[in-house]
C-alpha atoms as a PDB file:
ATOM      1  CA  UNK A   1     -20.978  65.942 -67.951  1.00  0.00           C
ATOM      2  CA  UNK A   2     -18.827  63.649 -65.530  1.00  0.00           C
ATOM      3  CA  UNK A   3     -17.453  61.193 -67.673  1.00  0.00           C
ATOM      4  CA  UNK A   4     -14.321  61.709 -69.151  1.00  0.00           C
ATOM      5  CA  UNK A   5     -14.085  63.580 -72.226  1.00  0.00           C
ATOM      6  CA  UNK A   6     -12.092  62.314 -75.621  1.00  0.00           C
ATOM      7  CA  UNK A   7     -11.271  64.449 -78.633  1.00  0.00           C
ATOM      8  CA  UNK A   8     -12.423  62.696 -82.156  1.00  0.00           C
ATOM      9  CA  UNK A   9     -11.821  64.301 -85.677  1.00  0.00           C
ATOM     10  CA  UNK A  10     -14.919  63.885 -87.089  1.00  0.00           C
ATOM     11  CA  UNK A  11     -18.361  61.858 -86.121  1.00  0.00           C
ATOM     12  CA  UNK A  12     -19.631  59.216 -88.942  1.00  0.00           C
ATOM     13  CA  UNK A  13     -23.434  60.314 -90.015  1.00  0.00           C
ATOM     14  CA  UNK A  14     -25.627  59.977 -86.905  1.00  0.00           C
ATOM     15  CA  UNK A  15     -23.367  58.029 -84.855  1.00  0.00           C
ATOM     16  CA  UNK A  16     -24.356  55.068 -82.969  1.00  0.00           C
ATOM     17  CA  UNK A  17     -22.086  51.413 -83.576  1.00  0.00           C
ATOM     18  CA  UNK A  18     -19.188  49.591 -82.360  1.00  0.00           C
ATOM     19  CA  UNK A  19     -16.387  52.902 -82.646  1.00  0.00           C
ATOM     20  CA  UNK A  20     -12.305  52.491 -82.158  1.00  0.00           C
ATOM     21  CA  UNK A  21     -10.556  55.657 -80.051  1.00  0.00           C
ATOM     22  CA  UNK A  22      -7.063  55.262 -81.212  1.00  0.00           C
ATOM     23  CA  UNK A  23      -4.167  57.260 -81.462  1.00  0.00           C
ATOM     24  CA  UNK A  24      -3.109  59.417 -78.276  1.00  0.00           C
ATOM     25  CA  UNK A  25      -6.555  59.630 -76.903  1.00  0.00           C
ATOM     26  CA  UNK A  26      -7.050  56.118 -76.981  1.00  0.00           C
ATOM     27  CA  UNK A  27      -3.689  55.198 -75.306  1.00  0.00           C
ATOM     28  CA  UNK A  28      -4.641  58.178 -72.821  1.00  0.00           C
ATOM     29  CA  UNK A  29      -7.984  56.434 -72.408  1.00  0.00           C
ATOM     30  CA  UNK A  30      -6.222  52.826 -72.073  1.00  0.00           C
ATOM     31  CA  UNK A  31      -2.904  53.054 -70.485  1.00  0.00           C
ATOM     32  CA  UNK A  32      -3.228  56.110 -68.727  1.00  0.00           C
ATOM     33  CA  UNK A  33      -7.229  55.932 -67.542  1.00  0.00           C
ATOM     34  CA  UNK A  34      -7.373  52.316 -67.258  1.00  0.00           C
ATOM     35  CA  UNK A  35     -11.068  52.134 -68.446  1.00  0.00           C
ATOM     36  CA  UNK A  36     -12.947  49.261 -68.323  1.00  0.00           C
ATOM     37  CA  UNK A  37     -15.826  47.567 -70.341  1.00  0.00           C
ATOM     38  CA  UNK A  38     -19.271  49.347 -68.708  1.00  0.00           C
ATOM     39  CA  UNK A  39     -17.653  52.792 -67.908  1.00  0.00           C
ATOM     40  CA  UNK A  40     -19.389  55.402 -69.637  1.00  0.00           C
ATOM     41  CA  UNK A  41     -16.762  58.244 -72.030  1.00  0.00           C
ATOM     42  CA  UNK A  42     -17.923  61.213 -73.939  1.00  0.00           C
ATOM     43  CA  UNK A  43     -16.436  61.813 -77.611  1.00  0.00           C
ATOM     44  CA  UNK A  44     -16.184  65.186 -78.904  1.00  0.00           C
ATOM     45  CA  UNK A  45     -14.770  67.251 -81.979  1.00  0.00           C
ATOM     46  CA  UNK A  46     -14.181  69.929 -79.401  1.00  0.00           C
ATOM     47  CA  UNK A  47     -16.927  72.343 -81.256  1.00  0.00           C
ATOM     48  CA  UNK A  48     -19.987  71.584 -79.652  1.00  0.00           C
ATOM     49  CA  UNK A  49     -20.632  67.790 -81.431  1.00  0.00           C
ATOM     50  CA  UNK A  50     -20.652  64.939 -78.498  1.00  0.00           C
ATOM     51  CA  UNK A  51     -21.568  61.343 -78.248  1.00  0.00           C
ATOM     52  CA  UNK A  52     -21.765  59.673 -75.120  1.00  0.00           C
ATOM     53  CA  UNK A  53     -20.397  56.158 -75.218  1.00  0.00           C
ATOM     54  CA  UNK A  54     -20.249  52.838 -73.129  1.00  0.00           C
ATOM     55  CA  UNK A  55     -16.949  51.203 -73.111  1.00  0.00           C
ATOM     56  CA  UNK A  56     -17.166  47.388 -74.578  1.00  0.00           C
ATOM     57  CA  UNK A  57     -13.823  46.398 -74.420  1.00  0.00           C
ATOM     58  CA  UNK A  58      -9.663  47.114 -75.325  1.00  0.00           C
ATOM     59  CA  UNK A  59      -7.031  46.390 -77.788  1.00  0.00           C
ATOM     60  CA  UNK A  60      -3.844  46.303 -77.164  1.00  0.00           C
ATOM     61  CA  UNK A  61      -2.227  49.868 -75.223  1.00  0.00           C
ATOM     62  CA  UNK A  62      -3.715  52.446 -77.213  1.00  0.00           C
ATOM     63  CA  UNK A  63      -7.505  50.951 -78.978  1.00  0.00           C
ATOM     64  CA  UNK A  64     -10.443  52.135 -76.907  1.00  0.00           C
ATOM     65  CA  UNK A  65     -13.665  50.611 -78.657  1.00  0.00           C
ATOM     66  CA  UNK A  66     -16.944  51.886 -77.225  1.00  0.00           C
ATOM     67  CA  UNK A  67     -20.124  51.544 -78.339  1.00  0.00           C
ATOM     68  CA  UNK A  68     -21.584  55.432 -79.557  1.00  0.00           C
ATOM     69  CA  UNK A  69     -24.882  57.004 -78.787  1.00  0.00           C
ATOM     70  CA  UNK A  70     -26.602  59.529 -81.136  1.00  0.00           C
ATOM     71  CA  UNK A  71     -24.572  62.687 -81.981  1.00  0.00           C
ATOM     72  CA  UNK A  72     -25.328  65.709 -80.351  1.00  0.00           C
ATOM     73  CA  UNK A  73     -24.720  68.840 -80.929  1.00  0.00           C
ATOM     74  CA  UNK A  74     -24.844  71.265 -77.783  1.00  0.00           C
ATOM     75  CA  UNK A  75     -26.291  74.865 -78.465  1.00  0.00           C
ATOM     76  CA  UNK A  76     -23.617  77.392 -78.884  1.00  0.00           C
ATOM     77  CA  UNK A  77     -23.837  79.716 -75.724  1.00  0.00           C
ATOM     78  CA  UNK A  78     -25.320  83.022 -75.716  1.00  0.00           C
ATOM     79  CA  UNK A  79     -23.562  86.028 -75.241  1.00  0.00           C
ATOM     80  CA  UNK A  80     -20.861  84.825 -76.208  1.00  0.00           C
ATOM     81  CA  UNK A  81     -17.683  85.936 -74.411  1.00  0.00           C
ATOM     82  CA  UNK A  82     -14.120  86.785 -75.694  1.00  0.00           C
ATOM     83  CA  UNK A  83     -11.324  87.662 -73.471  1.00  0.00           C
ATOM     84  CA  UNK A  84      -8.635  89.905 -75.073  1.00  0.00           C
ATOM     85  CA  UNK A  85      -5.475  88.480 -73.168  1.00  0.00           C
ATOM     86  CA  UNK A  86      -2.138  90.731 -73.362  1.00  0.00           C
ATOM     87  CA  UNK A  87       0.520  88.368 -73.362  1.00  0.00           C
ATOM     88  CA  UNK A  88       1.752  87.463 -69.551  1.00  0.00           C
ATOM     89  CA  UNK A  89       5.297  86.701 -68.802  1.00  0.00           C
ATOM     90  CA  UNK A  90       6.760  82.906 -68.641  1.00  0.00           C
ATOM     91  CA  UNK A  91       3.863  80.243 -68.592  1.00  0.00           C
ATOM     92  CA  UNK A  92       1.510  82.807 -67.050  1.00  0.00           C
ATOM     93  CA  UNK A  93      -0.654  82.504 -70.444  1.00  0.00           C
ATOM     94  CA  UNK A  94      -1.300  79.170 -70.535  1.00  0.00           C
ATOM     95  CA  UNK A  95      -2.453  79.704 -66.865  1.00  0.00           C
ATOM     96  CA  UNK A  96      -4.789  81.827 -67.917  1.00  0.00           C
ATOM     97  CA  UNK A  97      -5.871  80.029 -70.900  1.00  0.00           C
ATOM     98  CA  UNK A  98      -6.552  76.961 -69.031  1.00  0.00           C
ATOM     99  CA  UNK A  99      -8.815  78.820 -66.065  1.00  0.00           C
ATOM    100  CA  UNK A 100     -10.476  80.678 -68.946  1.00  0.00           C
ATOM    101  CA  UNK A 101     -11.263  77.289 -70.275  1.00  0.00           C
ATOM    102  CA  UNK A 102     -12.465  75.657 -67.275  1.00  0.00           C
ATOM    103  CA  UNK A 103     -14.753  78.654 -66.303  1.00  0.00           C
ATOM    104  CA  UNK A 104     -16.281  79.029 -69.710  1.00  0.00           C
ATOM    105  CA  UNK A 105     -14.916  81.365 -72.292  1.00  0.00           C
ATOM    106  CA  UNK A 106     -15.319  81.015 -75.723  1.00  0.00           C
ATOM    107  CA  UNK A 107     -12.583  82.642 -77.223  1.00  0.00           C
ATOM    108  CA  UNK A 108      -9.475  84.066 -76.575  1.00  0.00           C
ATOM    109  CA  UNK A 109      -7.528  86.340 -78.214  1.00  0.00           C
ATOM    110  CA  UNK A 110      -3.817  87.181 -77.457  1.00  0.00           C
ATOM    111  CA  UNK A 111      -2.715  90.501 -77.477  1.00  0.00           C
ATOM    112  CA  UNK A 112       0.742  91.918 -77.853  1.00  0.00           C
ATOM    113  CA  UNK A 113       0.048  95.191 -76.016  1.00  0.00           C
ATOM    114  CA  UNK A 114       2.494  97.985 -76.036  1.00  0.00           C
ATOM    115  CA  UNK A 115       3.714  97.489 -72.853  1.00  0.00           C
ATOM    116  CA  UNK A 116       4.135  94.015 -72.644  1.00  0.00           C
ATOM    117  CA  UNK A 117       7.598  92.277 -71.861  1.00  0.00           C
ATOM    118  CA  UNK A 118       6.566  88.745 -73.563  1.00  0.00           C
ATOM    119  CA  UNK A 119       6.939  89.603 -77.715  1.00  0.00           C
ATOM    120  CA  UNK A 120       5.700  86.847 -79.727  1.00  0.00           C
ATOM    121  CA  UNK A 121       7.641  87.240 -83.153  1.00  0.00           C
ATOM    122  CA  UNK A 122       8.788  84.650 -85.688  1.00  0.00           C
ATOM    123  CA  UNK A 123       8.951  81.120 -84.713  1.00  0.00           C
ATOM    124  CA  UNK A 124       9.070  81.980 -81.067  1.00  0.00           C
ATOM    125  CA  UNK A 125       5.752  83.366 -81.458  1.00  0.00           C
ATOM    126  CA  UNK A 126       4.362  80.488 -83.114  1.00  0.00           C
ATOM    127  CA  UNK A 127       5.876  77.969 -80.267  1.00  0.00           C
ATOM    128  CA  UNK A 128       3.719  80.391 -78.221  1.00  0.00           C
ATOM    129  CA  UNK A 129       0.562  80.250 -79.682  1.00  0.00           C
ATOM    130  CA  UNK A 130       0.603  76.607 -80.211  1.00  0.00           C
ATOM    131  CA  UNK A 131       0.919  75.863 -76.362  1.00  0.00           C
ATOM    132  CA  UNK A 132      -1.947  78.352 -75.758  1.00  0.00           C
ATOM    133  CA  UNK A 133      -3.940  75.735 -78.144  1.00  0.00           C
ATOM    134  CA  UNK A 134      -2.970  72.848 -76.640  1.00  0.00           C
ATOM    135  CA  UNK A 135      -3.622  74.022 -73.408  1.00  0.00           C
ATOM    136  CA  UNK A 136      -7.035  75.029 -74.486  1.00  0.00           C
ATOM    137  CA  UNK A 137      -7.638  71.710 -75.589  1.00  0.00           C
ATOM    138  CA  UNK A 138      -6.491  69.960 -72.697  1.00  0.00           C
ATOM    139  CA  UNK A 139      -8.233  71.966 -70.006  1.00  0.00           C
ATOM    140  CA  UNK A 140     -11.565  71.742 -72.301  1.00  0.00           C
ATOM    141  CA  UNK A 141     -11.521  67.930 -72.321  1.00  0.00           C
ATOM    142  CA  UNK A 142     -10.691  68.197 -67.944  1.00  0.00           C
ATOM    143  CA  UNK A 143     -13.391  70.603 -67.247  1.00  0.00           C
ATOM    144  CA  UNK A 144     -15.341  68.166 -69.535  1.00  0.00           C
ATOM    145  CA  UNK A 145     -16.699  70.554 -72.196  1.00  0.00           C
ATOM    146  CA  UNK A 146     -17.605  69.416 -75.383  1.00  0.00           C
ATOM    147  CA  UNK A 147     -17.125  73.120 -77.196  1.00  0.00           C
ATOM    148  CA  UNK A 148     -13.948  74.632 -76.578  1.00  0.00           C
ATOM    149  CA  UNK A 149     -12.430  78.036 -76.685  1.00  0.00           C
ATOM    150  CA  UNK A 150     -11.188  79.427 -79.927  1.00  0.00           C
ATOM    151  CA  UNK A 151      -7.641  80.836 -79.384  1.00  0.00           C
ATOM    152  CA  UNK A 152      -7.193  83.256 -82.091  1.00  0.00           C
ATOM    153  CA  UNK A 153      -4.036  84.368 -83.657  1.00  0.00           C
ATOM    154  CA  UNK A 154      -2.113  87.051 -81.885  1.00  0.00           C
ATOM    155  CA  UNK A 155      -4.012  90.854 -82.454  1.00  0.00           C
ATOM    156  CA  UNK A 156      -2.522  94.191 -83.199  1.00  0.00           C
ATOM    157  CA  UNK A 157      -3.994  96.728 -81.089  1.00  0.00           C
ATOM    158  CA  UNK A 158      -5.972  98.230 -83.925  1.00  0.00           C
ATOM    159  CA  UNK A 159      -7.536  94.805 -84.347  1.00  0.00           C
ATOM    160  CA  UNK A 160      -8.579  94.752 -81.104  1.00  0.00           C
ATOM    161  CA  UNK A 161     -10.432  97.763 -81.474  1.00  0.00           C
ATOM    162  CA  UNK A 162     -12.226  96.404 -84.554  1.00  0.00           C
ATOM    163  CA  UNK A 163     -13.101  93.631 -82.125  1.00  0.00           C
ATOM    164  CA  UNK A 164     -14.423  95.982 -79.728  1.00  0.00           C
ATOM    165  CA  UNK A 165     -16.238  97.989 -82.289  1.00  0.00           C
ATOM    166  CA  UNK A 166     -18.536  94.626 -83.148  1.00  0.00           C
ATOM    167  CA  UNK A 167     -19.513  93.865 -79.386  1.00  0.00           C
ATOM    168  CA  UNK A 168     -22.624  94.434 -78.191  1.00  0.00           C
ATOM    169  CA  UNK A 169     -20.781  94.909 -74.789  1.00  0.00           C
ATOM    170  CA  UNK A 170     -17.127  95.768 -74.836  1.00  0.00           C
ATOM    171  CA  UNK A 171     -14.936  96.757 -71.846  1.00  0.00           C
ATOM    172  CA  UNK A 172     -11.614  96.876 -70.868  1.00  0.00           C
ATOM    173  CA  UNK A 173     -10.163  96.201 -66.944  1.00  0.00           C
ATOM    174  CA  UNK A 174      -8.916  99.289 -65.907  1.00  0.00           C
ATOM    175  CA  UNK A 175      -8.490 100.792 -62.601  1.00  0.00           C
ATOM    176  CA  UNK A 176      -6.914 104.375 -62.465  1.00  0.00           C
ATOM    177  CA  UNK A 177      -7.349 107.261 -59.987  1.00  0.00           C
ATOM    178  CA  UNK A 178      -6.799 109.545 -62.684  1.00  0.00           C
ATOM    179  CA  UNK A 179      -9.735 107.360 -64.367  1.00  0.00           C
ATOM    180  CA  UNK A 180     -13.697 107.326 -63.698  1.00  0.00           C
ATOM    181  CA  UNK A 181     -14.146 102.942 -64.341  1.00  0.00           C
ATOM    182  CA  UNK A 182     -17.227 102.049 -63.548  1.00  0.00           C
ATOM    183  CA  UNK A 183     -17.670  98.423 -61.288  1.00  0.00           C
ATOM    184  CA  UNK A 184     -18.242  95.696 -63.815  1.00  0.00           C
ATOM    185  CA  UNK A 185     -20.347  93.833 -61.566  1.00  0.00           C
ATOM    186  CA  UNK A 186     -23.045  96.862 -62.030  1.00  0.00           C
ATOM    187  CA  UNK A 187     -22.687  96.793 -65.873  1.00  0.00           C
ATOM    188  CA  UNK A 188     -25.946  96.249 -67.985  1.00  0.00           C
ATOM    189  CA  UNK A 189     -25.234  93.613 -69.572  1.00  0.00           C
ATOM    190  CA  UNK A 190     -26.869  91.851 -73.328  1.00  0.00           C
ATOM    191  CA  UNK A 191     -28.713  88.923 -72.969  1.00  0.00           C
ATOM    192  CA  UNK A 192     -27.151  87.713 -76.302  1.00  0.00           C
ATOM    193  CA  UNK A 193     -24.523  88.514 -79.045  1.00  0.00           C
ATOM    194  CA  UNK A 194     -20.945  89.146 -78.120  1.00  0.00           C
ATOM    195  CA  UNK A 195     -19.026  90.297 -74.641  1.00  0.00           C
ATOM    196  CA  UNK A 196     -16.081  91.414 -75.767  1.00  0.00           C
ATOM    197  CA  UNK A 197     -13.450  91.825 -72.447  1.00  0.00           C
ATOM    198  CA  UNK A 198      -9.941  92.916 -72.522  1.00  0.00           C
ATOM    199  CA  UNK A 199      -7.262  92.290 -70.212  1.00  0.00           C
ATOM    200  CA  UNK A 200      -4.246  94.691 -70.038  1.00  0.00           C
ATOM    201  CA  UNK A 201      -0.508  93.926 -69.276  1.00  0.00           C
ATOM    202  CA  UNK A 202       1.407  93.682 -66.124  1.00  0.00           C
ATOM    203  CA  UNK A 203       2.299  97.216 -66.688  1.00  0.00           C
ATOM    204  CA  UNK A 204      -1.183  98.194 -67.813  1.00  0.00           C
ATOM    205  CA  UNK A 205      -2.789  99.326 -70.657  1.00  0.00           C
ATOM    206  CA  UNK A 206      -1.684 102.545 -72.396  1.00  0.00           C
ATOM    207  CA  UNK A 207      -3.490 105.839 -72.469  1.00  0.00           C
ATOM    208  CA  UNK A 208      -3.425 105.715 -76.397  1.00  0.00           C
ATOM    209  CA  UNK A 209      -4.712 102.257 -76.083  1.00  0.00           C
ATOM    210  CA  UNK A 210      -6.996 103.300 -73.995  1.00  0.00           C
ATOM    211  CA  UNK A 211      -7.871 106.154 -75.950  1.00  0.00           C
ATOM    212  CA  UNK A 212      -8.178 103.660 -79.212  1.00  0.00           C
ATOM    213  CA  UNK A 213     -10.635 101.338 -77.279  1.00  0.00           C
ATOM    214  CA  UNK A 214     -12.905 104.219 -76.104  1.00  0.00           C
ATOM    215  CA  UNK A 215     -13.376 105.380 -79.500  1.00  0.00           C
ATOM    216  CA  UNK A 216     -14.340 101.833 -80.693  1.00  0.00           C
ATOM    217  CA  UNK A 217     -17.326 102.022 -78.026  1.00  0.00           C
ATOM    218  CA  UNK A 218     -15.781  99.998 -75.055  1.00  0.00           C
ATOM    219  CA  UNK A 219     -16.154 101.246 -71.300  1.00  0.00           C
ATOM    220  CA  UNK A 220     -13.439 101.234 -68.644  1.00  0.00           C
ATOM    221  CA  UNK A 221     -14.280  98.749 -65.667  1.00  0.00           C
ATOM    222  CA  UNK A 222     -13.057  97.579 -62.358  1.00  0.00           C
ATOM    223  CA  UNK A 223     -13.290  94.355 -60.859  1.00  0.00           C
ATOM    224  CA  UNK A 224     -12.844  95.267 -57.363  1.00  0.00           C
ATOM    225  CA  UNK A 225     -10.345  97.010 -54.703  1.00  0.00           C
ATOM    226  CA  UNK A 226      -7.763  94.905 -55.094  1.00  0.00           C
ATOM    227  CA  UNK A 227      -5.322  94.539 -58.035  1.00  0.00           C
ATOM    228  CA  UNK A 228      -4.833  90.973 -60.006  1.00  0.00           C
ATOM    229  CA  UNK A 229      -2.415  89.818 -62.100  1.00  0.00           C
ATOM    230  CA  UNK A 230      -2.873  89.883 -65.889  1.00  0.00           C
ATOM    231  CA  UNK A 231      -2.982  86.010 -65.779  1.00  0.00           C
ATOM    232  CA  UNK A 232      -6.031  85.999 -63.191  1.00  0.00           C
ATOM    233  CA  UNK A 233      -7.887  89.005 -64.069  1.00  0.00           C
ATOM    234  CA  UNK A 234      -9.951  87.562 -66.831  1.00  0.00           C
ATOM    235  CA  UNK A 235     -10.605  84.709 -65.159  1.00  0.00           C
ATOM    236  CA  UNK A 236     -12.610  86.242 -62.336  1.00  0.00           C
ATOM    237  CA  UNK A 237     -14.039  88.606 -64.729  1.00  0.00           C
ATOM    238  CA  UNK A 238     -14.861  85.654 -67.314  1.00  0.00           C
ATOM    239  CA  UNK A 239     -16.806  84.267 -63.799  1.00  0.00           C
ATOM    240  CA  UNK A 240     -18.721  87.261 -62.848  1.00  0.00           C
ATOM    241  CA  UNK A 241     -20.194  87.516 -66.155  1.00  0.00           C
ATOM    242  CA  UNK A 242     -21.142  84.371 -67.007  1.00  0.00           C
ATOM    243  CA  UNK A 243     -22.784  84.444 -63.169  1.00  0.00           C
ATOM    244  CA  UNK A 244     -24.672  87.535 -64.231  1.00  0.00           C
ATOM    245  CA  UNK A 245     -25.739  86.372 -67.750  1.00  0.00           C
ATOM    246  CA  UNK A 246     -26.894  83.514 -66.287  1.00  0.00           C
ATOM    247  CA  UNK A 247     -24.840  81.025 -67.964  1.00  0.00           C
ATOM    248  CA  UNK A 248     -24.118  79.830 -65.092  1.00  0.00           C
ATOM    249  CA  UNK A 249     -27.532  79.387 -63.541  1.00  0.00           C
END
């Protein structure tokens, strides 16, 4: 989709009819896009539910009114893939939730692994969580998806290995000399269910973790020879998958 994409509570029954974008994403749409009567938008709840709607005219600074198509509801993608994201210092995790978003993931889960610096406790934790959302939101609607990425609340480690356990494909970025990781680009991957992928800490994930994960069935996998940061990794691994499970195709 090319037209620009606008986030809407809820759809009325079957759509179609004069409809008024108001609130933030119609000022966005008005003051900020400047649209115009016979440009084409795209409304979305942001989980999978679209219309795509001609402009008719403005209100005021902030009252978009289009007229709707027919709801839609796109197919939810299959496998499914959920990156397990240890938490990255500074704004590093929203950069990686926002190219996770514009590649394609479907969910992502943050992880406070044992050796990261970043701790998300109390309120600070909650600040944290809510920009990951945001951002989420945001880079859906500019990479103009109409189903965006969950972002779950923050996982112990033993949840993440529950996680794991469920996959029909789980693996964790790892590259050791003391460990045998095999090259996820040579993986065999599912054609459907769940791709479950987790992405370590600056400092790397722990041998207990490691030890944890194994046991809950995931494999140990490098992208390549050279190292990324925690905030890129699952990006490029997000990317090679979804070019191998032809998603992308």
């Amino acid at each position: 989709m090319t037209a620009p994409v606008f986030v809407v509570e809820h759809f009325r029954a079957g759509g179609g009819g004069q409809y008024v974008l108001d609130g933030p994403e119609g000022r966005h749409a008005v003051s900020v896009k400047r649209l115009q009567p016979g440009e084409e938008v795209v409304l979305t709840d942001g989980a999978g539910r679209y219309a795509v709607c001609d402009v008719t005219g403005t209100e005021g600074k902030d009252r978009l009114i289009v007229h709707m198509g027919t709801v839609e509801e796109e197919p939810e993608p299959s496998p499914r893939i959920t990156v397990v994201q240890a938490l990255p210092k500074g704004d590093r995790g929203e950069l990686a939730v926002e190219t996770m978003t514009e590649v394609g993931v479907d969910a992502i889960v943050p992880w406070q692994a044992a050796r990261c610096i970043t701790q998300w406790k109390g309120e600070r934790g909650l600040k944290a969580l809510g920009k990951w959302r945001a951002t989420a939101r945001e880079a859906g609607k500019q990479s103009r998806r109409v189903r965006f990425p969950e972002v779950a609340d923050a996982a112990t480690t033993k949840q993440v290995a529950a996680l794991l356990a469920k996959a029909d494909f789980a693996a964790v970025l790892h590259s050791d000399f003391e460990h045998d990781s095999a090259p996820l680009a040579t993986a065999e991957l599912p054609d459907h269910g769940e791709i479950v992928l987790v992405v370590g800490p600056e400092g790397g994930v722990s041998r207990d973790e490691l030890a944890l994960f194994e046991g809950a069935g995931a494999r140990t996998c490098v992208l390549g020879p050279t190292v990324l940061r925690t905030s890129t990794a699952g990006t490029a691994a997000a990317a090679l998958l979804l070019g191998r499970t032809g998603r992308w195709s």
